[in-house]
N, C-alpha and C. Protein backbone atom coordinates (compact mmCIF):
# COMPACT_ATOMS: atom_id res chain seq x y z
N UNK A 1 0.85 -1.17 0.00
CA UNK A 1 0.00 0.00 0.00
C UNK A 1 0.90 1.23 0.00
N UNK A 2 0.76 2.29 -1.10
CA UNK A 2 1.11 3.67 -1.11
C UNK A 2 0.79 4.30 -0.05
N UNK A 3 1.62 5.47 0.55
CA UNK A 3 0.98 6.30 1.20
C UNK A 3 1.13 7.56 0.48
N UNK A 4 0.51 8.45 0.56
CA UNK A 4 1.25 9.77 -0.21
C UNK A 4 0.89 10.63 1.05
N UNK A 5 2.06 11.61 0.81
CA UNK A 5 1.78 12.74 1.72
C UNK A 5 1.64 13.94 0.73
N UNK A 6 0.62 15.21 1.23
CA UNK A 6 -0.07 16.20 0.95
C UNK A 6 0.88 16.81 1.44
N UNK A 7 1.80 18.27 0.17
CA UNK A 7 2.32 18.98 0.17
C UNK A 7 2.09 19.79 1.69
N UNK A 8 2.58 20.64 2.49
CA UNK A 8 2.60 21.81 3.52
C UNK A 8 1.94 22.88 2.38
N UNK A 9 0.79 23.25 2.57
CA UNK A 9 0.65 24.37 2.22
C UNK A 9 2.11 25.82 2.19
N UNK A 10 2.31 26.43 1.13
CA UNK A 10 3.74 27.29 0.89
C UNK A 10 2.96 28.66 2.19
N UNK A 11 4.02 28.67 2.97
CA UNK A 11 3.78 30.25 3.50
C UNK A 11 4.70 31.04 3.18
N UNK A 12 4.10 32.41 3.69
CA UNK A 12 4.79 33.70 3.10
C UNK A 12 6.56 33.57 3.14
N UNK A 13 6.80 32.90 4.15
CA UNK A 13 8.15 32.93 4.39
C UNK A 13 8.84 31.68 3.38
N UNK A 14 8.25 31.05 2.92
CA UNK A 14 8.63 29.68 2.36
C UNK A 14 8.90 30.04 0.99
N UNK A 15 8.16 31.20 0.12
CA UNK A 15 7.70 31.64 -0.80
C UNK A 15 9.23 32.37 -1.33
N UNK A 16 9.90 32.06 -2.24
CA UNK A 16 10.63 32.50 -2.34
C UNK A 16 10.46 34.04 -3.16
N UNK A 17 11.03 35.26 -2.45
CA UNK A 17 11.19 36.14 -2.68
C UNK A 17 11.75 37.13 -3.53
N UNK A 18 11.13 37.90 -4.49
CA UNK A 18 11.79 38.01 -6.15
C UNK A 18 12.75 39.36 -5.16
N UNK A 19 14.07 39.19 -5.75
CA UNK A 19 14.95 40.43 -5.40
C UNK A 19 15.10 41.37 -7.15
N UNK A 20 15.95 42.46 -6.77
CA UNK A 20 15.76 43.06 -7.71
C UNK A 20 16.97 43.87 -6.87
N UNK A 21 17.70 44.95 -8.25
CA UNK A 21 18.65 46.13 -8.08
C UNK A 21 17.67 47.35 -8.56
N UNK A 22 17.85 48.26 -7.14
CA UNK A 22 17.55 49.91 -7.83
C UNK A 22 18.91 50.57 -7.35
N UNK A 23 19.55 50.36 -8.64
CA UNK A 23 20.57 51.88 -8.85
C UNK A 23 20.01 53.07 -9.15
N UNK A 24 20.75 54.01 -7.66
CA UNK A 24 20.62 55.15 -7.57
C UNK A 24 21.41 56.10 -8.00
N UNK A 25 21.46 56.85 -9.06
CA UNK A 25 22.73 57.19 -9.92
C UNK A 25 22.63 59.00 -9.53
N UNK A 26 23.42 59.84 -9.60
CA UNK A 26 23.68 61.27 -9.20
C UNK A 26 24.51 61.92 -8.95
N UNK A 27 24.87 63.03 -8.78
CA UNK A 27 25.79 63.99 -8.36
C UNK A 27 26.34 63.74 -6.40
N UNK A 28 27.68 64.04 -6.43
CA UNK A 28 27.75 63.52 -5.12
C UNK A 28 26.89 64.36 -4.27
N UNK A 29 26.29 64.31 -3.65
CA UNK A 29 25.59 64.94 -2.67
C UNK A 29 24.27 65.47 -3.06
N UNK A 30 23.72 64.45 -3.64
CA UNK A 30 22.09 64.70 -4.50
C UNK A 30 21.22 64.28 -3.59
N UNK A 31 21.44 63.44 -3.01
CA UNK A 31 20.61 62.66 -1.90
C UNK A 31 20.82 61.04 -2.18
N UNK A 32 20.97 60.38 -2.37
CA UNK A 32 20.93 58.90 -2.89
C UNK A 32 21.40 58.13 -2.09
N UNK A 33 22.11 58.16 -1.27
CA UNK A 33 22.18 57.35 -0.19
C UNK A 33 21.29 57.81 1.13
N UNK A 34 21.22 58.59 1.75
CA UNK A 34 19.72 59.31 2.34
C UNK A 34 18.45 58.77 1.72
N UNK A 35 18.16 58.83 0.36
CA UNK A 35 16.95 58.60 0.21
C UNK A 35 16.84 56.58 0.32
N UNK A 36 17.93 56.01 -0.10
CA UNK A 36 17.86 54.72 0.00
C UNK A 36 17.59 53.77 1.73
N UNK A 37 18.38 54.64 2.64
CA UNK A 37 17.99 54.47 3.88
C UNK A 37 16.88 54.75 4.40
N UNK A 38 16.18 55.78 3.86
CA UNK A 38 14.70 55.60 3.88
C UNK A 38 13.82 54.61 3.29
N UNK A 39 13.91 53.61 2.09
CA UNK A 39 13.54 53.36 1.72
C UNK A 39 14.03 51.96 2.37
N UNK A 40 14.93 52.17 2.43
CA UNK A 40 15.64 50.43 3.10
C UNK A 40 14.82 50.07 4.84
N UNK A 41 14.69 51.19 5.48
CA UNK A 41 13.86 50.74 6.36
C UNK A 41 12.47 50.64 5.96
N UNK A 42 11.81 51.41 5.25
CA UNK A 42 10.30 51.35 5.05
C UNK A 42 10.27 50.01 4.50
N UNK A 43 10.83 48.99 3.80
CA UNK A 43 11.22 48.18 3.34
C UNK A 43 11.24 46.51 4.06
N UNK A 44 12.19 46.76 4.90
CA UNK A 44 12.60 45.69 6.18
C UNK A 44 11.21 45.56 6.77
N UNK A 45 10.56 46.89 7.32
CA UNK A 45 9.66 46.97 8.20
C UNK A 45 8.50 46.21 7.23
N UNK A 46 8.30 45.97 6.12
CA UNK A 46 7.29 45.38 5.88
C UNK A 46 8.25 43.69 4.94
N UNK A 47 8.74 43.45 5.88
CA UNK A 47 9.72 41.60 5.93
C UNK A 47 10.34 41.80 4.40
N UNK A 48 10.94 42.69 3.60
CA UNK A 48 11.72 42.33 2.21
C UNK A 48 13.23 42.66 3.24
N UNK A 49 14.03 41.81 2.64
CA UNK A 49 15.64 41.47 2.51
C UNK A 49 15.96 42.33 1.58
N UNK A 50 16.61 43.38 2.71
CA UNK A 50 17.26 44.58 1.92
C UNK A 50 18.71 44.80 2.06
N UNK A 51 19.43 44.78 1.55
CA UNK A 51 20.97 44.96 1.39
C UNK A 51 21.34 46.74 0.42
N UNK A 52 22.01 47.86 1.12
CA UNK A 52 22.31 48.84 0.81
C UNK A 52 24.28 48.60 0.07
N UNK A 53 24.65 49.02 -1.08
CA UNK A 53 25.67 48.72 -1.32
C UNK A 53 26.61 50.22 -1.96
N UNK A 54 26.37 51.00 -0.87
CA UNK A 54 26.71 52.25 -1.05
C UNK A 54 28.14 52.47 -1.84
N UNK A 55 28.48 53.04 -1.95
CA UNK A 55 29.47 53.96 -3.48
C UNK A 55 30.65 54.16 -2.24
N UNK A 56 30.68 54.76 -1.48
CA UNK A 56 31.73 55.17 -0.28
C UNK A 56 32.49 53.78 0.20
N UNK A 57 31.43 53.21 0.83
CA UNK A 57 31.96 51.58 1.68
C UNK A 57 32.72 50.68 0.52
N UNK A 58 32.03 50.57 -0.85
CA UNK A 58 32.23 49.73 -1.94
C UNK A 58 33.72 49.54 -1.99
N UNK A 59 34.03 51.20 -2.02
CA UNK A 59 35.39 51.61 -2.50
C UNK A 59 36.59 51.76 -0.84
N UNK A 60 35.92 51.67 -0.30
CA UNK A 60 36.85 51.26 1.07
C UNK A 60 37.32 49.63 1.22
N UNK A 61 36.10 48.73 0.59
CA UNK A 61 36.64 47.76 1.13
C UNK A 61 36.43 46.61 -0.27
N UNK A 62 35.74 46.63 -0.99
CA UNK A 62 35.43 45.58 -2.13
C UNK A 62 36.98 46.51 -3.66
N UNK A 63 36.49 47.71 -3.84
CA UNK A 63 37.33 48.27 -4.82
C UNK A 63 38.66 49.25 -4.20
N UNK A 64 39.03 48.70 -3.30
CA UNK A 64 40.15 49.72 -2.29
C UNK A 64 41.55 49.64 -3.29
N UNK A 65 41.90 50.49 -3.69
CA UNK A 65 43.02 50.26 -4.46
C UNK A 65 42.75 51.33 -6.08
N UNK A 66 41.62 51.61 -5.94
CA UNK A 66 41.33 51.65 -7.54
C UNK A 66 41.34 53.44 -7.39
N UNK A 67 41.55 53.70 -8.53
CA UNK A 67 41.67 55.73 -8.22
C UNK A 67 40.62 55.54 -8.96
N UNK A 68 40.23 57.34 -9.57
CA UNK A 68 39.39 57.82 -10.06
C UNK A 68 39.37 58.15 -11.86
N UNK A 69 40.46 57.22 -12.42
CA UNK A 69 40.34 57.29 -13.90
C UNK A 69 39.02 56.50 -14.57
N UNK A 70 38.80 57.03 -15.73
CA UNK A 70 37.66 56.14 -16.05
C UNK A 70 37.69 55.12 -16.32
N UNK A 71 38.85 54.19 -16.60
CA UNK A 71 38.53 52.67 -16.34
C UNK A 71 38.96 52.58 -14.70
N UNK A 72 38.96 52.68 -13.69
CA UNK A 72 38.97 52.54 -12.32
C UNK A 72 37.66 52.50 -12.47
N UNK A 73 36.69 53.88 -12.69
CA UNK A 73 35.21 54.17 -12.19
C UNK A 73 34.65 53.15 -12.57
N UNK A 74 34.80 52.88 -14.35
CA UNK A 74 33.66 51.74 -14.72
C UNK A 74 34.62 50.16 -14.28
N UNK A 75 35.44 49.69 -13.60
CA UNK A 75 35.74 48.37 -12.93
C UNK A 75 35.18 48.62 -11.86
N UNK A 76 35.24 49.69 -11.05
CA UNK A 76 34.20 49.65 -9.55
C UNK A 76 32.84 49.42 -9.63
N UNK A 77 32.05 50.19 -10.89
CA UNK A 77 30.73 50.00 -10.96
C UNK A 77 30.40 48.57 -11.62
N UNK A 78 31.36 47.86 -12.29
CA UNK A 78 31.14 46.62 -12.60
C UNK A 78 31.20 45.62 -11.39
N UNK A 79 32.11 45.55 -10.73
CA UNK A 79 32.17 45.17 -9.29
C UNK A 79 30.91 45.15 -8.60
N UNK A 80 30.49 46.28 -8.24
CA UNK A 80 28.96 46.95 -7.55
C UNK A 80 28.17 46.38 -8.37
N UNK A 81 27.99 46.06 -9.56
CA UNK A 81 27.19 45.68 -10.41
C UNK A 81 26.90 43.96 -10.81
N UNK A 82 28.08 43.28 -10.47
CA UNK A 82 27.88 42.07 -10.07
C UNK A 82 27.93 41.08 -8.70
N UNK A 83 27.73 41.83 -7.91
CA UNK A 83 27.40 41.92 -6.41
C UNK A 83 26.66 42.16 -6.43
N UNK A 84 25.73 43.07 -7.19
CA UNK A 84 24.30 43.65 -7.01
C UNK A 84 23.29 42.56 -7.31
N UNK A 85 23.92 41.88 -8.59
CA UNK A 85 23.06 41.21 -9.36
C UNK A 85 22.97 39.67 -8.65
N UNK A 86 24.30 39.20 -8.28
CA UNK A 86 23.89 38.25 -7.25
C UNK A 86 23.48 38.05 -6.01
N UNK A 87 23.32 39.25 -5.51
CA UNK A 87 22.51 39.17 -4.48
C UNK A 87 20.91 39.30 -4.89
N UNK A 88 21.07 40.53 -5.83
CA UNK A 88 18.99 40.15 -6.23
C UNK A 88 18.79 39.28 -6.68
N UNK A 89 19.42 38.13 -7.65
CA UNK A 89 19.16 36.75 -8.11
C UNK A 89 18.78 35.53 -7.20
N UNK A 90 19.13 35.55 -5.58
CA UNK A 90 18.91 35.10 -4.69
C UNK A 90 18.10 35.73 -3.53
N UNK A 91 17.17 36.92 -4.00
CA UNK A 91 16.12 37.57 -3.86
C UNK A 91 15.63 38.64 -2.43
N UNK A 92 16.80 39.33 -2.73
CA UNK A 92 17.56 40.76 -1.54
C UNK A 92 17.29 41.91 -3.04
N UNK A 93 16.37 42.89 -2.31
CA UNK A 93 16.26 44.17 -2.69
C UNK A 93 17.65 44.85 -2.61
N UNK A 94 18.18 44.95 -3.52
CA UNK A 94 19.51 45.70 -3.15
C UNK A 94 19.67 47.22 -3.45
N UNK A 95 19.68 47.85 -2.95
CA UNK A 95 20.12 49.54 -3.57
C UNK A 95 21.30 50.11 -3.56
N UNK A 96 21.38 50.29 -4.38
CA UNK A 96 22.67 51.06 -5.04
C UNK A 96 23.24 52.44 -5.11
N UNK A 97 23.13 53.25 -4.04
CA UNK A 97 23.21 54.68 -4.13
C UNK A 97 24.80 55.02 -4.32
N UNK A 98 25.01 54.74 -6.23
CA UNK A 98 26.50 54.99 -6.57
C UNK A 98 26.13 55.98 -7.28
N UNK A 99 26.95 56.71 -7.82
CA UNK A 99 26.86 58.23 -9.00
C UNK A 99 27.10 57.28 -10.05
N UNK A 100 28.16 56.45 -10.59
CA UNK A 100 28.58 55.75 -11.77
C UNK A 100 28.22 56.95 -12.94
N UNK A 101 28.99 57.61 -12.83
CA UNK A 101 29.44 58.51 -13.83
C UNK A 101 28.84 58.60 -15.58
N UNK A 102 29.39 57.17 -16.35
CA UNK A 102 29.02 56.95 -17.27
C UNK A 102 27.80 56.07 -17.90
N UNK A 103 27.08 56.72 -18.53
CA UNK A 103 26.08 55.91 -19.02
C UNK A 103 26.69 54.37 -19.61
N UNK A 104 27.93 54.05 -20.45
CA UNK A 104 27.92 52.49 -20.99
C UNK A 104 28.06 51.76 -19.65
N UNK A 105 28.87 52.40 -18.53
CA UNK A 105 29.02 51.34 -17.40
C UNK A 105 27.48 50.80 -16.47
N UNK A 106 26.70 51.90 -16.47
CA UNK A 106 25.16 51.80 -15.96
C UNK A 106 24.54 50.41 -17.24
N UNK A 107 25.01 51.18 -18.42
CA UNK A 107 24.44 50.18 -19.63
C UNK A 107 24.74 48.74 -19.15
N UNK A 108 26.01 48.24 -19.12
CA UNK A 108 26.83 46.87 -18.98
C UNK A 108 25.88 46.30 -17.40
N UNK A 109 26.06 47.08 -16.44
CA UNK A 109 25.14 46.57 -15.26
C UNK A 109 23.90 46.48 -15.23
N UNK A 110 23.13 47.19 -16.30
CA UNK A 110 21.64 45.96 -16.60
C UNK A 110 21.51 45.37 -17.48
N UNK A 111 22.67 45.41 -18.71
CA UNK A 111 22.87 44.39 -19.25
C UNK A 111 23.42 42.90 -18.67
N UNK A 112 24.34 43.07 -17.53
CA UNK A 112 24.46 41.61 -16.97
C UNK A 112 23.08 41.67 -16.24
N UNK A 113 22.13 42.05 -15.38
CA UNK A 113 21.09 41.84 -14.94
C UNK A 113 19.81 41.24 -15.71
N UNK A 114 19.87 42.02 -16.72
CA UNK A 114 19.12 41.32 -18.13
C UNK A 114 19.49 40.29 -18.54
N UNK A 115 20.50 39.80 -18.69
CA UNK A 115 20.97 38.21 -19.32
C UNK A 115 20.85 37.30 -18.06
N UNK A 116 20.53 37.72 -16.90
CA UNK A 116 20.70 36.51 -15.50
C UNK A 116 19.13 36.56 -15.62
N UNK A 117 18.11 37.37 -16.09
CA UNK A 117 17.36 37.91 -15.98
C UNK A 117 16.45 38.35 -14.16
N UNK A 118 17.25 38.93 -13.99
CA UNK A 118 17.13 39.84 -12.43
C UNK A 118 16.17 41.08 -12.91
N UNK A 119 15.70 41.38 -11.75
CA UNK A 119 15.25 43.05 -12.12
C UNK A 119 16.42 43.77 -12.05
N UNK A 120 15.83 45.21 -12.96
CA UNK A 120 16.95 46.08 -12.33
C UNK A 120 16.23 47.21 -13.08
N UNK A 121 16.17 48.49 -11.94
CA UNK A 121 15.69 49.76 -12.33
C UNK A 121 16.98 50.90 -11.81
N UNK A 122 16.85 51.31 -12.88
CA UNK A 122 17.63 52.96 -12.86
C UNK A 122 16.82 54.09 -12.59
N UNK A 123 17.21 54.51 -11.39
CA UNK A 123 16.95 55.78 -10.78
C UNK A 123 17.47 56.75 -10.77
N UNK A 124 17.41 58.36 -11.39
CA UNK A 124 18.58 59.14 -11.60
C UNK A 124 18.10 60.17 -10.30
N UNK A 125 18.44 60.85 -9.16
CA UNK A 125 18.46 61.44 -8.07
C UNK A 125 19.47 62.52 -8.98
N UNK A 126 17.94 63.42 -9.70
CA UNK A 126 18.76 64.71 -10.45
C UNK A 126 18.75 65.77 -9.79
N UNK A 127 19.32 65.91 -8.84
CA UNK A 127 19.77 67.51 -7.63
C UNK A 127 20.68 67.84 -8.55
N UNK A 128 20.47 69.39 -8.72
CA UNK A 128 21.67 70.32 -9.40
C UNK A 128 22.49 70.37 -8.89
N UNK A 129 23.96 70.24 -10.11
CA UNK A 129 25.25 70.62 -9.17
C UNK A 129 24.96 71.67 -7.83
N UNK A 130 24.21 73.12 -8.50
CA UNK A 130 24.31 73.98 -7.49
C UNK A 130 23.62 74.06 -6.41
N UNK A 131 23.02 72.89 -5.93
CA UNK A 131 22.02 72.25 -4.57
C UNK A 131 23.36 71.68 -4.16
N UNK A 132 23.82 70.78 -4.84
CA UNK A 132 25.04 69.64 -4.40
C UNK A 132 25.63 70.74 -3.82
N UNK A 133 26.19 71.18 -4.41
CA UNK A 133 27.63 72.12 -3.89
C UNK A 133 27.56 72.61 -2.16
N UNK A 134 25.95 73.27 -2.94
CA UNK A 134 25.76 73.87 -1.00
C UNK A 134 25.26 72.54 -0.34
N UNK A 135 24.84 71.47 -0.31
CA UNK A 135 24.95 70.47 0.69
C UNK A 135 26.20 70.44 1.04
N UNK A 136 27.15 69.93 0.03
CA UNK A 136 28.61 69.26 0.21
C UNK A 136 28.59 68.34 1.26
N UNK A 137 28.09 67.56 1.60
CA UNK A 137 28.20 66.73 2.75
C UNK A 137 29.51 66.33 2.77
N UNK A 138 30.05 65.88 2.15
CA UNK A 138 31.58 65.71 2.10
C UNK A 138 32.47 66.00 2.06
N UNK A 139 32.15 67.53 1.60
CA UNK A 139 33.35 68.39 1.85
C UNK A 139 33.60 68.30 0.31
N UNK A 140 33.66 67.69 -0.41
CA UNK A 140 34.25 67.73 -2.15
C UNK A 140 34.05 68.56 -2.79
N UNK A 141 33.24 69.60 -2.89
CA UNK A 141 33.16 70.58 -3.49
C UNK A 141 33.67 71.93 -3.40
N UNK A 142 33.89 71.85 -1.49
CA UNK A 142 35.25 72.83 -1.78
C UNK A 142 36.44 72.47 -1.94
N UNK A 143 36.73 71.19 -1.48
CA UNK A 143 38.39 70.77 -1.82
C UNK A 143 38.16 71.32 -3.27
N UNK A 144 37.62 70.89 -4.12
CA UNK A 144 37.42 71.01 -5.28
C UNK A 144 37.60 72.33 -5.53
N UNK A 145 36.98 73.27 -5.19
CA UNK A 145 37.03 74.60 -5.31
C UNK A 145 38.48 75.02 -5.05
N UNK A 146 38.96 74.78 -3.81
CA UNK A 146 39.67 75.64 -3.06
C UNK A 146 41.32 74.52 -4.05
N UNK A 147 41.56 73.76 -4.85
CA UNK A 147 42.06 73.09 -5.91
C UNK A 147 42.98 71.72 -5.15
N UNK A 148 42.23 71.49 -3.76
CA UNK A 148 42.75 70.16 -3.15
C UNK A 148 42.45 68.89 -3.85
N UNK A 149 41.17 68.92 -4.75
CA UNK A 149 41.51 68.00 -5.59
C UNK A 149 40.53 68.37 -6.54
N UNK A 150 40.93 67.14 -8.00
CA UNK A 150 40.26 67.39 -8.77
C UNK A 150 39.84 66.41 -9.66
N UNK A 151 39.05 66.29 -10.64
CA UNK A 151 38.35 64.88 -10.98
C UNK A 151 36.99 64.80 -10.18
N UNK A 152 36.03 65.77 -9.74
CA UNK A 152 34.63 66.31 -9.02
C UNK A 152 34.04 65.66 -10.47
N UNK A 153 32.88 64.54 -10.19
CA UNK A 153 31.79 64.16 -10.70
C UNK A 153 30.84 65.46 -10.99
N UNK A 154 30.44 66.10 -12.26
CA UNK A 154 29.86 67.06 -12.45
C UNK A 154 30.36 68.64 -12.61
N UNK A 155 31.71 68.60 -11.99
CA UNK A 155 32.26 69.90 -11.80
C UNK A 155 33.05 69.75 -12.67
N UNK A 156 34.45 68.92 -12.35
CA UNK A 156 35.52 68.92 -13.53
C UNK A 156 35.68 67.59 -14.37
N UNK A 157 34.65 66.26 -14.25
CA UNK A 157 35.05 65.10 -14.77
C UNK A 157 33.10 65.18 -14.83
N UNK A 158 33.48 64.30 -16.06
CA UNK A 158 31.72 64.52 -16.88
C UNK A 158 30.48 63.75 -15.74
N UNK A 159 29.25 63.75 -16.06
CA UNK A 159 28.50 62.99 -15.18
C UNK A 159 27.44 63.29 -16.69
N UNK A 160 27.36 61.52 -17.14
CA UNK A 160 26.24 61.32 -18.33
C UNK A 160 25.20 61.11 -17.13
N UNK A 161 24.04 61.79 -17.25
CA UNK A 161 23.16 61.53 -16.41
C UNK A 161 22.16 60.60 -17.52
N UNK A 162 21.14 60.26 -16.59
CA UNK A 162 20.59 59.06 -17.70
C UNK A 162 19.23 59.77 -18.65
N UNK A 163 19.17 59.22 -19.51
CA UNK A 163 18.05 59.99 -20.76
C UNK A 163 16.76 59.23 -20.28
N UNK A 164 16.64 58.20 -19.92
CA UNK A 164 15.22 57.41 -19.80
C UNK A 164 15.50 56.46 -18.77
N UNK A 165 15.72 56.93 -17.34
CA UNK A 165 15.71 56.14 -16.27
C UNK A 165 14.71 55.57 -15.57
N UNK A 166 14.49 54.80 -14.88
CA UNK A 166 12.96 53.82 -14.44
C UNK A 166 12.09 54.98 -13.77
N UNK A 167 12.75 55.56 -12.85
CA UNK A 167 12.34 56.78 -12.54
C UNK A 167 13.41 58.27 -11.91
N UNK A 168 13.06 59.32 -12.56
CA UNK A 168 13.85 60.69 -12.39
C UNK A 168 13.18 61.02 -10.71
N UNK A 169 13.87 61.64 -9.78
CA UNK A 169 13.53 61.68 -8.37
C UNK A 169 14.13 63.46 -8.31
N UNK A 170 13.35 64.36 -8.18
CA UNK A 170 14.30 65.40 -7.98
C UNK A 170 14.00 65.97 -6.77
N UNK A 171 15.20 65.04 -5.87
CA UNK A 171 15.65 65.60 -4.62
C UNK A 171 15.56 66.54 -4.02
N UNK A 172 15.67 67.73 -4.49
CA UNK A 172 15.29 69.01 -3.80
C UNK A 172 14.54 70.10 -3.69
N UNK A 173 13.35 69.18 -4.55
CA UNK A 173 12.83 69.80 -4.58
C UNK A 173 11.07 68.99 -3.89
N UNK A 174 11.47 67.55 -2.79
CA UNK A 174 10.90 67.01 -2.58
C UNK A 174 11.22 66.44 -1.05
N UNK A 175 10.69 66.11 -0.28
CA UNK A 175 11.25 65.27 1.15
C UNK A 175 11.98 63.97 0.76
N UNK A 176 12.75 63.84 1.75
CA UNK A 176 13.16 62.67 1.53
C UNK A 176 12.27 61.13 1.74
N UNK A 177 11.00 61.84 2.37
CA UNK A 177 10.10 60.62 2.75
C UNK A 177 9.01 60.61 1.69
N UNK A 178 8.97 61.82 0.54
CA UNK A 178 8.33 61.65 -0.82
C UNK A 178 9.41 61.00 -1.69
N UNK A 179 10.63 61.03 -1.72
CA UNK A 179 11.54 60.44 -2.51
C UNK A 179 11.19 58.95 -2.46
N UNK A 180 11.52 58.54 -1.18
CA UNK A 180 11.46 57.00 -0.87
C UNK A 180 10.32 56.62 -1.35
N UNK A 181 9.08 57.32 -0.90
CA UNK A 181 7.64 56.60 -0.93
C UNK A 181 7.76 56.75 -3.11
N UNK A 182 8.17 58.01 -3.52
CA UNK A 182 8.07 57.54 -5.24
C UNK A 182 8.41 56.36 -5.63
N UNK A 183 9.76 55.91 -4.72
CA UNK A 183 10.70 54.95 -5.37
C UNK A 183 9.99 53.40 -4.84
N UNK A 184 9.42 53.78 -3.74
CA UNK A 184 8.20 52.23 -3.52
C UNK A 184 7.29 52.38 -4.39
N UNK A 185 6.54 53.31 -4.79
CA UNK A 185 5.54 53.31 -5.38
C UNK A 185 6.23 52.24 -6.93
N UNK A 186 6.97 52.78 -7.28
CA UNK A 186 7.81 52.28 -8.48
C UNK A 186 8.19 50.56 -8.30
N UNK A 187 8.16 50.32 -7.15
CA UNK A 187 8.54 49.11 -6.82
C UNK A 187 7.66 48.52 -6.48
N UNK A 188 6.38 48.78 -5.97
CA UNK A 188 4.98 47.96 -5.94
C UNK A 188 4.64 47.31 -7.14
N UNK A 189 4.75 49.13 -8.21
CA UNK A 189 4.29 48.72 -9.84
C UNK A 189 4.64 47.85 -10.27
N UNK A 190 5.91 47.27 -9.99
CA UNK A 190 7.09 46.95 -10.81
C UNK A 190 6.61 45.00 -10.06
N UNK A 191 5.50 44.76 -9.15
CA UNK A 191 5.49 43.60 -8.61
C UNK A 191 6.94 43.38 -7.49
N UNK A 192 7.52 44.21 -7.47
CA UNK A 192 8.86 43.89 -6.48
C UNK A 192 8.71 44.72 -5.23
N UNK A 193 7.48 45.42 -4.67
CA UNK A 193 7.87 45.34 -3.31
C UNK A 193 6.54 45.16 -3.19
């Protein structure tokens, strides 16, 4: 005599969870890592696996070594970009609040996302240089000024901002808790949050 056993009904937690990349692309001091920490808790708090893979930390400890020429920039954002993608392939919301400078290197990182077939949305956090400047959270814009250094994303080294990104967010001219809530809204649509 057979016995068969009747599947466990799947619960929410059992259910495996679609991940996805939102790169946050911008001028340094646009908001994009601010607005992602908002969004990364509103996030958690309703049970998604969120992983933040900020542009600062990346380059302290995954790309430490690499300067600021443009093949440095686009090997770091490739880096960030396949870290990104394997972590959303195993289904962690990941955000990306990097500037990545050039549009082909943004191109190549949803092009590997597209061939694994992962999500992946581009977000451009378009604050004007001249918002950036007076934030400066970092101080880079007067080193920059004052000629301590140079190679400034937007000031003296180009920033392709994107022509048709998943969604345009303009930072300053919005809260940071309307930023986040656009960028869920975008991610409900999208079936990923």
């Amino acid at each position: 005599m057979t016995t068969t056993v009747d599947a466990a009904p799947a619960t929410a937690a059992a259910v495996a969870e679609c991940g996805a990349t939102v790169w946050l692309t911008g001028l340094p001091s646009a908001g994009k890592t601010t607005i992602a920490l908002a969004l990364a808790e509103r996030l958690r708090a309703e049970g998604h696996r969120v992983e933040i893979l900020d542009g600062d930390e990346i380059r302290t400890f995954l790309s430490a070594g690499l300067g600021f020429t443009p093949e440095d920039r686009d090997t770091n954002i490739q880096r960030i970009g396949f870290v990104a993608e394997l972590l959303a392939s195993n289904g962690v919301t990941v955000l990306a609040p990097v500037i990545a400078p050039y549009a082909a290197s943004r191109a190549a990182v949803a092009a590997r996302h597209a061939a694994q077939g992962t999500p992946y949305l581009e977000v451009h956090v378009a604050t004007p240089v001249e918002v950036c400047s007076d934030r400066d959270v970092k101080g880079l814009y007067a080193k920059q000024a004052a000629g301590e250094i140079s190679g400034l994303t937007g000031v003296d080294d180009p920033y392709e901002a994107p022509t048709a990104p998943d969604l345009r967010i303009e930072a300053h001219t919005q809260s940071v808790a309307d930023s986040a809530a656009a960028l869920h809204a975008l991610l409900t649509e999208r079936g990923l949050a």
